[in-house]
Protein backbone atom coordinates (compact mmCIF):
# COMPACT_ATOMS: atom_id res chain seq x y z
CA UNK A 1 10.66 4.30 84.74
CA UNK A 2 11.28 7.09 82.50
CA UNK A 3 9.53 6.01 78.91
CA UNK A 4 10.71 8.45 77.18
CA UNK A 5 13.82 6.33 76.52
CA UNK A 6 11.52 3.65 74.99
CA UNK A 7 9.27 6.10 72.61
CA UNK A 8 12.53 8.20 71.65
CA UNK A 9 14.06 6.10 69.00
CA UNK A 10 10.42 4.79 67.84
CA UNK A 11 9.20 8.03 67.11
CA UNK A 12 12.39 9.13 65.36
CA UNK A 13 11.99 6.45 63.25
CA UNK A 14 8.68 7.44 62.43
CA UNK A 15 10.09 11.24 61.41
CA UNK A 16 12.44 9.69 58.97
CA UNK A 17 10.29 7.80 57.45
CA UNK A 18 7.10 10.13 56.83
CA UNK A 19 10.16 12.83 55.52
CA UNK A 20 11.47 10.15 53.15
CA UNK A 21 7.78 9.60 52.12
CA UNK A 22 7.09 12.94 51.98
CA UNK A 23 10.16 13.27 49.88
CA UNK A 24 9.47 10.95 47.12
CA UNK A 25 5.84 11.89 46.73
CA UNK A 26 7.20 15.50 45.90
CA UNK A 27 10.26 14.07 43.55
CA UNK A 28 6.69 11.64 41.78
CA UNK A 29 5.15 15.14 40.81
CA UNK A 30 8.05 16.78 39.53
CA UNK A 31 8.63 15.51 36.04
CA UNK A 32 11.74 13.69 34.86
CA UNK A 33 13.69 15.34 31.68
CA UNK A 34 16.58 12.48 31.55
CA UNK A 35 14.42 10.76 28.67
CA UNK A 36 13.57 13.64 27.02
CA UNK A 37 16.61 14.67 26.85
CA UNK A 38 18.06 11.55 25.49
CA UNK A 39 15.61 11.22 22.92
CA UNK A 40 15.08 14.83 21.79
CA UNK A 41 18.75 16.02 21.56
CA UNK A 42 19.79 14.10 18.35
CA UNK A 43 16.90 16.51 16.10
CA UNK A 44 18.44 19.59 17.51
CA UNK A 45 21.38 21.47 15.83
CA UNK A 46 23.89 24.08 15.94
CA UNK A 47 24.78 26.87 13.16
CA UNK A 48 27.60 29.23 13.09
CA UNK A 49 27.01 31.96 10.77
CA UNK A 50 29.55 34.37 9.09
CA UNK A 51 28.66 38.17 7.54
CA UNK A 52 30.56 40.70 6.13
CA UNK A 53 30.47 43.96 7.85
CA UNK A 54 31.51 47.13 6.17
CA UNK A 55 33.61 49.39 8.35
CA UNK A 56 33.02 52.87 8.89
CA UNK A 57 35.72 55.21 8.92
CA UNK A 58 35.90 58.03 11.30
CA UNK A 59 35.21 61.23 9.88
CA UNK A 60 37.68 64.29 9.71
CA UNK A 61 36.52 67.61 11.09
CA UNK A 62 35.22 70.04 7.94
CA UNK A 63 38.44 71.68 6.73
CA UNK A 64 40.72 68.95 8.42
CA UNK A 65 42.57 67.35 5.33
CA UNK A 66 45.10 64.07 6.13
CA UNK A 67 48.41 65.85 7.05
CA UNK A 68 51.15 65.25 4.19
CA UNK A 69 53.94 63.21 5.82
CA UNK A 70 57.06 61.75 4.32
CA UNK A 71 56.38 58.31 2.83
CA UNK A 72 58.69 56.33 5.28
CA UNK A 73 56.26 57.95 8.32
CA UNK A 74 55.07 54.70 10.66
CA UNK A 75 51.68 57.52 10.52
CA UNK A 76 51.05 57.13 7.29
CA UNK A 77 49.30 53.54 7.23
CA UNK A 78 47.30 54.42 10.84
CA UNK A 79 45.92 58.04 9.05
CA UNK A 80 44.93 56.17 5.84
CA UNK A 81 43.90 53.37 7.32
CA UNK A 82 41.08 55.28 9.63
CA UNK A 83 40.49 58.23 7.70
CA UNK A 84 41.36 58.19 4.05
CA UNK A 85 37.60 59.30 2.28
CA UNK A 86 38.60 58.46 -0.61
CA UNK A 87 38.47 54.58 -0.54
CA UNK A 88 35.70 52.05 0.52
CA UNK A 89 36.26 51.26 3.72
CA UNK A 90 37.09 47.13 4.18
CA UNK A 91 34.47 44.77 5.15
CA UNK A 92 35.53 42.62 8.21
CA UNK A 93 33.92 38.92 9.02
CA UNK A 94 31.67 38.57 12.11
CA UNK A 95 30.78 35.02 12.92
CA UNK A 96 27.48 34.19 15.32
CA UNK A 97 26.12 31.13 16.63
CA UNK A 98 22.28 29.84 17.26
CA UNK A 99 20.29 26.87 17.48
CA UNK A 100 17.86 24.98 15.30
CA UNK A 101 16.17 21.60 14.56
CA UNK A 102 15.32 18.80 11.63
CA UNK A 103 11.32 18.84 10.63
CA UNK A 104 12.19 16.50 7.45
CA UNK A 105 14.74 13.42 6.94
CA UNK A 106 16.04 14.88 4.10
CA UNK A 107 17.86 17.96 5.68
CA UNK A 108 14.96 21.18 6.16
CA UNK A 109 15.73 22.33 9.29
CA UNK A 110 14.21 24.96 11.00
CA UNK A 111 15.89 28.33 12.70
CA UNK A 112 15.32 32.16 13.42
CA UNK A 113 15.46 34.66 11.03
CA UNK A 114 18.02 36.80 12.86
CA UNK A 115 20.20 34.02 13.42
CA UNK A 116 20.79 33.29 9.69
CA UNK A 117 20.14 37.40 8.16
CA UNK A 118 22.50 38.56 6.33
CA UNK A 119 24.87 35.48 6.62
CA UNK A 120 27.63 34.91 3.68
CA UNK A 121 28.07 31.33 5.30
CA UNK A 122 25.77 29.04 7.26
CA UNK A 123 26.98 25.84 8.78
CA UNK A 124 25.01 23.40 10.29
CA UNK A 125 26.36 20.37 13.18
CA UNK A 126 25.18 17.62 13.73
CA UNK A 127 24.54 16.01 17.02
CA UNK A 128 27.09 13.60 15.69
CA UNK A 129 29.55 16.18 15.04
CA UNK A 130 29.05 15.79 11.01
CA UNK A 131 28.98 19.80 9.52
CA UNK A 132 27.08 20.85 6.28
CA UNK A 133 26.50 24.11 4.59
CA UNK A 134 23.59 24.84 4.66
CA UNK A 135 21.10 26.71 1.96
CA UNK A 136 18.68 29.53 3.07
CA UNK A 137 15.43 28.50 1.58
CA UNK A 138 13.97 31.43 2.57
CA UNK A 139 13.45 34.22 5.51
CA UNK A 140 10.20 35.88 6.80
CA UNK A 141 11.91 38.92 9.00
CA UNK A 142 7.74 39.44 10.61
CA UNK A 143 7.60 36.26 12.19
CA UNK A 144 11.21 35.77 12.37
CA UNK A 145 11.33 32.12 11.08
CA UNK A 146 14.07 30.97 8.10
CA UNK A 147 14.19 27.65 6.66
CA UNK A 148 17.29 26.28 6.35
CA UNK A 149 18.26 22.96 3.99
CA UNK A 150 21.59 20.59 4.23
CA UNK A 151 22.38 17.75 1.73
CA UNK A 152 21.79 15.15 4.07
CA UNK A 153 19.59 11.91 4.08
CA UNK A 154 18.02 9.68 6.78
CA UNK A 155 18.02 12.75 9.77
CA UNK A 156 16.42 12.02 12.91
CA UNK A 157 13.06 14.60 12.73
CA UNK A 158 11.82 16.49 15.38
CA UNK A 159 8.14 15.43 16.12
CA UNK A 160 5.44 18.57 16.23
CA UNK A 161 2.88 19.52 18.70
CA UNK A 162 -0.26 21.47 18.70
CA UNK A 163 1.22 25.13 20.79
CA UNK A 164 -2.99 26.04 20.84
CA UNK A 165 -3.04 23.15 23.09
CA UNK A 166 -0.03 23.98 25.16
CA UNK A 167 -1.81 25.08 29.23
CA UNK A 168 -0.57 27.69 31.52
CA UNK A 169 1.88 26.74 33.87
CA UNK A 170 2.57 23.32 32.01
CA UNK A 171 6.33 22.04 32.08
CA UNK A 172 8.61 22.68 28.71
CA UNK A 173 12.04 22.16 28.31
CA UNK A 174 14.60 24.31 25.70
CA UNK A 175 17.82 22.62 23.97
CA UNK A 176 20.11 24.60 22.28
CA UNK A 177 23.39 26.29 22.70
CA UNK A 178 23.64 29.82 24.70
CA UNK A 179 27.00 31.03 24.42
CA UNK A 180 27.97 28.19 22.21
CA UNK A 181 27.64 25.86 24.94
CA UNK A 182 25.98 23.01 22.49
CA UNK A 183 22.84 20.80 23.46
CA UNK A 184 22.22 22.52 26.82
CA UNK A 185 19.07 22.06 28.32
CA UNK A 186 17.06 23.99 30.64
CA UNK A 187 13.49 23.80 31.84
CA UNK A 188 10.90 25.96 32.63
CA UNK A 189 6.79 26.59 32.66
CA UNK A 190 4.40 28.27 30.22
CA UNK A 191 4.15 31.68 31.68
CA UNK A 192 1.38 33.23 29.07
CA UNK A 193 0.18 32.70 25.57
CA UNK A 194 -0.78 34.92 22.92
CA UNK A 195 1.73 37.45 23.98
CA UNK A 196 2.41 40.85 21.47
CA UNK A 197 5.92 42.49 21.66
CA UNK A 198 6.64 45.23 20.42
CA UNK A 199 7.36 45.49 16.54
CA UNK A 200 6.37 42.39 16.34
CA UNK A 201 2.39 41.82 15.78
CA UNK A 202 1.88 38.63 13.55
CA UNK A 203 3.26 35.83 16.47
CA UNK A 204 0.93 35.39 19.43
CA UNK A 205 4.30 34.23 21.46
CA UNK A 206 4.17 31.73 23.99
CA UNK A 207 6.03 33.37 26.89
CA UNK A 208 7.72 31.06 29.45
CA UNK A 209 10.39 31.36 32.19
CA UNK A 210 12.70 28.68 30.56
CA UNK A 211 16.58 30.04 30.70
CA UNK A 212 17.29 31.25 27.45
CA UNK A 213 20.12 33.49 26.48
CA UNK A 214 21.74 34.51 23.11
CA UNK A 215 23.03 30.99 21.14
CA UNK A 216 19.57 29.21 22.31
CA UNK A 217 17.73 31.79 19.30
CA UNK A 218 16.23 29.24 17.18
CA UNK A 219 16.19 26.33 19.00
CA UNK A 220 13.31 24.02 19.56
CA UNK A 221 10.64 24.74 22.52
CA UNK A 222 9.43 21.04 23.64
CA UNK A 223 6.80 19.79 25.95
CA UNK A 224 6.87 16.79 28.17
CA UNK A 225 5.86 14.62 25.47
CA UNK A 226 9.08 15.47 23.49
CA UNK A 227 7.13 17.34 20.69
CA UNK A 228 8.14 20.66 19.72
CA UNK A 229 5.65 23.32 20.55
CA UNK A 230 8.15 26.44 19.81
CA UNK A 231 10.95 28.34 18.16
CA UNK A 232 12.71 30.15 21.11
CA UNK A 233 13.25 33.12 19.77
CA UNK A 234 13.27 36.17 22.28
CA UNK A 235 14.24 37.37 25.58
CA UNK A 236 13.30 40.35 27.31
CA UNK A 237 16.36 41.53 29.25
CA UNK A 238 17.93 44.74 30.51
CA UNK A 239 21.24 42.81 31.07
CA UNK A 240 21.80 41.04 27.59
CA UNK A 241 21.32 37.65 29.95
CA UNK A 242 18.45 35.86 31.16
CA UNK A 243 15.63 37.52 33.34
CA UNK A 244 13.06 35.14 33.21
CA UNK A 245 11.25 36.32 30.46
CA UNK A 246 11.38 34.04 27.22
CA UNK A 247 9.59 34.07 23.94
CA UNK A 248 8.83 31.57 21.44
CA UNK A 249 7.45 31.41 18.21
CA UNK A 250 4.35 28.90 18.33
CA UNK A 251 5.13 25.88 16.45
CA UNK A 252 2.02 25.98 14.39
CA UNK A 253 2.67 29.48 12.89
CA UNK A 254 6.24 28.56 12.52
CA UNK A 255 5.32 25.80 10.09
CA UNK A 256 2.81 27.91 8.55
CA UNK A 257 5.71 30.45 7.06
CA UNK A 258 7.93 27.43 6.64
CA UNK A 259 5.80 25.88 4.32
CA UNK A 260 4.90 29.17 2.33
CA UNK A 261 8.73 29.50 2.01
CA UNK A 262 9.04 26.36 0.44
CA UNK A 263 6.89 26.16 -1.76
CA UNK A 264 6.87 29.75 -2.96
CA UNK A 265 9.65 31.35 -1.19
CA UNK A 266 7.92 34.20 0.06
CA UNK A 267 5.16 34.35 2.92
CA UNK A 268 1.43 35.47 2.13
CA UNK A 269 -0.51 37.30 4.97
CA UNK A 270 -4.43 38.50 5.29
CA UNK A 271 -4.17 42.35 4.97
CA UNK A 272 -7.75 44.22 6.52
CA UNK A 273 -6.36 47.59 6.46
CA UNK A 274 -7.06 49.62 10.03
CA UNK A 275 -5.91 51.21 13.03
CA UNK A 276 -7.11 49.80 16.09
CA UNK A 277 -6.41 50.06 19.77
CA UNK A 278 -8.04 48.34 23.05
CA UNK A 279 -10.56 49.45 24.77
CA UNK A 280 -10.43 50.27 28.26
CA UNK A 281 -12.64 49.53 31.25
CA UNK A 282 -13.78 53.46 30.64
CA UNK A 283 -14.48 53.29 26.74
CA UNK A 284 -16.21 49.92 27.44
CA UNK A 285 -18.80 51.71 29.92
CA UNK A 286 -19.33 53.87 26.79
CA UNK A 287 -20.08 51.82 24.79
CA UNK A 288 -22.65 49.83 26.48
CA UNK A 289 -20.39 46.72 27.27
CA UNK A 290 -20.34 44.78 30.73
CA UNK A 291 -16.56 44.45 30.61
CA UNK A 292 -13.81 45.68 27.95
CA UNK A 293 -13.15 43.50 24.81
CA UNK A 294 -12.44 43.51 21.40
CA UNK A 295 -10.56 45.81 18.92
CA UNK A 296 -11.72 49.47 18.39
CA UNK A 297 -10.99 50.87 15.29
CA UNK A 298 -9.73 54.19 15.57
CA UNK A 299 -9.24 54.49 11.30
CA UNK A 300 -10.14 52.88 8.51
CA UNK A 301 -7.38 53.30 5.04
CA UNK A 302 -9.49 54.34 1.71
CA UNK A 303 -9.29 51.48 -0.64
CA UNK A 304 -8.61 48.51 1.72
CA UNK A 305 -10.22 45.33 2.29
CA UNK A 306 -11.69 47.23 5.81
CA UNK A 307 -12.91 50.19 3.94
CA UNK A 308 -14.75 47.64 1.22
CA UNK A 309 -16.11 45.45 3.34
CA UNK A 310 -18.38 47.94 5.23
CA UNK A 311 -16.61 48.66 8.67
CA UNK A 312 -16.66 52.17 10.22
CA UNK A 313 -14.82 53.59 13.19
CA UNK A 314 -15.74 53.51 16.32
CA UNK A 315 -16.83 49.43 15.11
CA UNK A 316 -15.63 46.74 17.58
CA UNK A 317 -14.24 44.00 16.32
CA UNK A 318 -15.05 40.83 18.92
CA UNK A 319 -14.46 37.68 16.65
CA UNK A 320 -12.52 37.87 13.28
CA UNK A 321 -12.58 34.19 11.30
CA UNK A 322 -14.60 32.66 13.92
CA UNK A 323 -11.51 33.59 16.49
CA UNK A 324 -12.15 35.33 19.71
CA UNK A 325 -10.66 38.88 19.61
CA UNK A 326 -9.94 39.74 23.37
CA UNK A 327 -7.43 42.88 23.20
CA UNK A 328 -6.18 44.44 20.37
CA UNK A 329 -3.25 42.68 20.22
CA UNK A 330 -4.94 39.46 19.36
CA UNK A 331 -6.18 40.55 16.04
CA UNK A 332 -3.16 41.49 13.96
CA UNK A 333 -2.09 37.56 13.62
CA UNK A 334 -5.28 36.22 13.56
CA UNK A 335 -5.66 38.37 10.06
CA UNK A 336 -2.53 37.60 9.26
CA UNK A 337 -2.88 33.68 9.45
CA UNK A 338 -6.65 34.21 7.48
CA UNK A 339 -6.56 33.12 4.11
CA UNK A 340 -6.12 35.99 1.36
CA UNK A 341 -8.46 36.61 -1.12
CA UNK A 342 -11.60 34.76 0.50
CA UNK A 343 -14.62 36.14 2.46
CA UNK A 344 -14.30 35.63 6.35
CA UNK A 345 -16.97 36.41 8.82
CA UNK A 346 -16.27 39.63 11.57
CA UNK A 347 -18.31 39.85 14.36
CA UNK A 348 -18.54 43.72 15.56
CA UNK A 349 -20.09 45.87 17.80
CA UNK A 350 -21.59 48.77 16.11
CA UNK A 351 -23.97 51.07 17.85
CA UNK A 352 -24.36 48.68 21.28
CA UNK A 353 -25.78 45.90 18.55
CA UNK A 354 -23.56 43.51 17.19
CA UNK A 355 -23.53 42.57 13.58
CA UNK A 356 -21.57 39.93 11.18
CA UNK A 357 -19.94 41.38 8.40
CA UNK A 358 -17.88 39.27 5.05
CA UNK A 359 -14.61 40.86 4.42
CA UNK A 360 -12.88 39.57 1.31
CA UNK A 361 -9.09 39.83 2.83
CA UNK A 362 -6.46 41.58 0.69
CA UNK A 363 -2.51 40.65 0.86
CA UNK A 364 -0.34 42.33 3.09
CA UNK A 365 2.49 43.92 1.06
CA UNK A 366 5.43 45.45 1.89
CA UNK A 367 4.12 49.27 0.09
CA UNK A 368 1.28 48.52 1.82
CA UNK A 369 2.99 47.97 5.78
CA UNK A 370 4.71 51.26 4.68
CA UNK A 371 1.69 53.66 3.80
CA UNK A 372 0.33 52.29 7.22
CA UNK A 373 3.48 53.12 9.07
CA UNK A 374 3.03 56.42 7.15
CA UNK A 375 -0.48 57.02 8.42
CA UNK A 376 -0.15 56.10 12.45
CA UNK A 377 0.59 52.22 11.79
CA UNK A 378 -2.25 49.33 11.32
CA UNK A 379 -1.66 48.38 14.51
CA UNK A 380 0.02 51.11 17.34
CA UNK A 381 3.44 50.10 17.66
CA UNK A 382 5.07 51.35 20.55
CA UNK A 383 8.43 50.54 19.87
CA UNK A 384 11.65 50.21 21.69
CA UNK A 385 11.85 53.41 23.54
CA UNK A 386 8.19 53.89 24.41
CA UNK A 387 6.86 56.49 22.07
CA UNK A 388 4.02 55.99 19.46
CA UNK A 389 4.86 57.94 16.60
CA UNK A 390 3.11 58.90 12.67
CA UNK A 391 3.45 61.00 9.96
CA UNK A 392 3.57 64.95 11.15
CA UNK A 393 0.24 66.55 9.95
CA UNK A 394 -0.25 68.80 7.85
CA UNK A 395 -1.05 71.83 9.77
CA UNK A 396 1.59 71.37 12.54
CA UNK A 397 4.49 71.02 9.56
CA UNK A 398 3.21 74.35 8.42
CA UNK A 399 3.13 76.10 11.90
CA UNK A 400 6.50 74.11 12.68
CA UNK A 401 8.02 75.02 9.32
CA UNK A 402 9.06 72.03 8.18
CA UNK A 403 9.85 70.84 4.93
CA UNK A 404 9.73 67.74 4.92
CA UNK A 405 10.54 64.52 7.26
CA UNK A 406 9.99 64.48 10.80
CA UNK A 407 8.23 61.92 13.40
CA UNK A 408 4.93 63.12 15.17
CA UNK A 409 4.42 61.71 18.70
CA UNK A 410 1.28 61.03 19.47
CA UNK A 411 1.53 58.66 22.56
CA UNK A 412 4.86 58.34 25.16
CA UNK A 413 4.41 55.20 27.74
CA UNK A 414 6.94 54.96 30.47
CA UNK A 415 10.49 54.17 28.87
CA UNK A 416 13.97 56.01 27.85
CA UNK A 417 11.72 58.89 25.73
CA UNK A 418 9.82 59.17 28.32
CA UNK A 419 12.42 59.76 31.07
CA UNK A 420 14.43 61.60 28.86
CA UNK A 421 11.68 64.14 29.00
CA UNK A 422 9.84 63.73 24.90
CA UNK A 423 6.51 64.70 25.61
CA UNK A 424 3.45 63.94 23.28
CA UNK A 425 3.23 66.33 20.47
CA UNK A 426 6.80 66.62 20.18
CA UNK A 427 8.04 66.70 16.34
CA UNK A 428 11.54 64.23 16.39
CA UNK A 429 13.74 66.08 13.21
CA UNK A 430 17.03 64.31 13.91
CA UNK A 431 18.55 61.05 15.73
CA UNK A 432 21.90 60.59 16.38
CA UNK A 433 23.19 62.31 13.67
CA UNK A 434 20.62 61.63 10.71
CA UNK A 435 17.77 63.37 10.18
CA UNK A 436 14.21 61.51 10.06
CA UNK A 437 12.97 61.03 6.83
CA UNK A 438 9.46 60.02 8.63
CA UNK A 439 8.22 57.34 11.02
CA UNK A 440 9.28 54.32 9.56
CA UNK A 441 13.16 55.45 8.87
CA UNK A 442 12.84 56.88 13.00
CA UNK A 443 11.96 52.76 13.76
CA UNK A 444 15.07 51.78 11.57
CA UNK A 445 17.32 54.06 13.21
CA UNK A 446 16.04 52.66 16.76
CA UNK A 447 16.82 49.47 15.58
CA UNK A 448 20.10 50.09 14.51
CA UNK A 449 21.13 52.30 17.32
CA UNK A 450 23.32 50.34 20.11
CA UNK A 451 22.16 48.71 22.92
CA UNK A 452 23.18 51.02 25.85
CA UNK A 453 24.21 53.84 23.68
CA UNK A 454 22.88 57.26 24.18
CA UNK A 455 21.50 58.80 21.14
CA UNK A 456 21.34 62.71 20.70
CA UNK A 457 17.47 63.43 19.43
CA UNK A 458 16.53 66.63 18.82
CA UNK A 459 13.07 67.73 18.84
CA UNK A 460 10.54 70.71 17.63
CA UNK A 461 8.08 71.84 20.01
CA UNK A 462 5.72 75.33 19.16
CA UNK A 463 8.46 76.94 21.59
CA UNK A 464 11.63 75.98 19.61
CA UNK A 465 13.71 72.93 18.69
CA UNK A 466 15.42 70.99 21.68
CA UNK A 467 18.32 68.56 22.19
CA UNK A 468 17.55 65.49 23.84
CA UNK A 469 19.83 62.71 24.98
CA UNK A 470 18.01 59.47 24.83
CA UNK A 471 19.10 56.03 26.37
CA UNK A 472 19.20 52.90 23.92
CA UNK A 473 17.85 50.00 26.33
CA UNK A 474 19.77 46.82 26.07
């Protein structure tokens, strides 16, 4: 008798059911958003913003006048219309969406920055379809947090979490509206904490792999327990799309600048005045440490809170406020978030010996961001094509020539200046076609430059000046 015929269907039987088993124990450890969703979506809102751009008209070749045609010409309106110098050209709407969500019943409602800068018009809807305009309270471009208000009573309000006590690889979910697609959800993981981006050193951003894409900017960041732990507010991308790289502002310095804005309309941050920069595994050895840590401080300003409160280059900062200090990135919004005007302890390493010093904290100003961007930057800033750049120095502007203006280079990473061949030392006089006024006006015109553009940027080098063509990223 051939038993195979009696096992056969048994053990199938026994396949199916271990994979069904199998099945739902992987579906128990996978969390369940439906809830969330349901409950969450009602806090979260959409704005559509409007700004008035000013057009540019196109500029005639030197010598070139408008050609004097007979008044019935159909060329007439087209020449005038594009290159008449004499009038102001006319401004033209631009309308944007984002996302955003209620933090009080009584219509303050929380967004990015960029979503609302600039904005003639900003209209807020509902998840029950009602629209308000809304009033900026106020903007903090650094952190890039705005706080919006509606006339509007009894709002469902988000609840807040605690983003110090987010994990590593725990679950969050987004809701906003990428391409105006409103209340869309998608979920993702905490990838990293603390991260610094470039230009951007006062948020410690909570990086995650959650789809975001432009429309979701603003929108709330929320963890498995429905509280918001975020503002999504960035993605890295070479695309203009989602690559699985996502930033958001941590809910708890979000509210910090929200509340500042409200009750004072402008945002106060801890200014220590220095120039730091990590230290690597080789400096470490140096310095007598078993593994790198810390912020070395490569320049102290005269007259700043640094420079009165006793540290020195060539000081290691390991905890500022009673906050570790692991890279150099760390520090800039630690001091930013410490309170101005009172004594904080620093913990340094000075000498191989470390020693506690109280720094009375001044306030970061705008003069005072721009005499640091004048002097190599408080913290180096690498910005958006890959170069480090500070005021030229005196003796180079003298052997260059130079007047006045120009961007020194001190440090290229790998990126579009680097490929397109500026090498460190190089003096940038001109990009596009503007000349650079210094460091800080160089970062504006990177800003403002087009995504996937090509920018003309010539350089001056002890051999000569040189044309470059440089590659916006997008």
């Amino acid at each position: 008798m051939n038993m195979s015929h009696v096992f056969n269907p048994l053990s199938k039987g026994l396949l199916g059911l271990l994979c069904m088993l199998w099945v739902a124990a992987v579906q128990a450890q996978l969390p369940d958003f439906v809830d969330l969703v349901k409950e969450s979506s009602p806090v979260v809102v959409n704005i559509s913003t409007t700004q008035k751009i000013k057009q540019s008209r196109v500029q005639l070749p030197p010598g070139m006048q408008i050609p004097d045609l007979p008044e019935d010409s159909p060329f007439n309106d087209l020449f005038k219309h594009f290159f008449d110098q004499g009038k102001e050209a006319p401004e033209q709407e631009a309308k944007s969406l984002g996302s955003g969500f209620i933090i009080s019943s009584d219509g303050y409602i929380m967004t990015n920055n960029h979503v609302v800068k600039d904005a003639t018009e900003v209209i807020v809807r509902l998840s029950s379809r009602d629209e308000y305009e809304a009033q900026v309270i106020g903007t903090d471009a650094r952190s890039d947090v705005a706080l919006l208000k509606i006339d509007a009573t009894d709002l469902p309000v988000a609840k807040l979490g605690d983003s110090d006590k987010l994990e590593v690889g725990e679950w969050v979910l987004a809701i906003g509206s990428p391409f105006g697609f409103e209340r869309s959800a998608t979920a993702g993981i905490v990838s990293a904490k603390g991260r610094a981006l470039p230009n951007e050193n006062y948020v410690p951003f909570i990086q995650t792999d959650v789809a975001i894409n432009p429309g979701n900017s603003g929108g709330p960041l929320f963890n498995l327990d429905g509280e918001v732990v975020g503002i999504n507010s960035q993605i890295f991308s070479r695309t203009g799309g989602y690559m699985g790289l996502s930033f958001a502002i941590p809910i708890d310095v979000a509210m910090d600048v929200a509340k500042q804005l409200k009750t004072s309309g402008h945002v106060s941050r801890g200014w220590l005045g220095v120039l730091i920069q990590d230290v690597t595994r080789e400096l470490a050895e140096s310095f007598g440490m078993e593994k790198p840590r810390g912020a070395l401080i490569s320049k102290v300003l005269p007259d700043s809170p640094a420079a009165e409160g006793g540290l020195k280059v060539g000081d290691i900062i390991l905890k500022f406020d009673g906050k570790d200090v692991v890279t150099s990135s760390n520090l800039p919004p630690i001091v930013g978030s410490s309170p101005v005007g009172e004594r904080v302890p620093v913990t340094i390493l000075r000498n191989g010996k470390k020693k506690v010093l109280k720094i009375k904290l001044g306030e970061l100003e705008e003069k005072q961001a721009a005499a640091e961007e004048a002097q190599g930057a408080a913290v180096v800033k690498t910005g958006k094509l890959g170069m480090v750049v500070e005021a030229v120095p005196d003796k180079l502007r003298e052997d260059l020539e130079l007047d006045k203006g120009g961007a020194y280079v001190e440090k290229v990473q790998s990126g579009p200046a680097a490929h397109a061949g500026i090498h460190e030392g190089d003096v940038i006089v001109r990009f596009g076609n503007k000349a650079v006024k210094g460091p800080d006006h160089l970062r504006e015109l990177e800003e403002a430059a087009k995504p996937g553009s090509t920018a003309s940027v010539l350089v001056q080098r002890r051999s000569g000046p040189l044309f470059m063509a440089v590659k916006i990223p997008e």
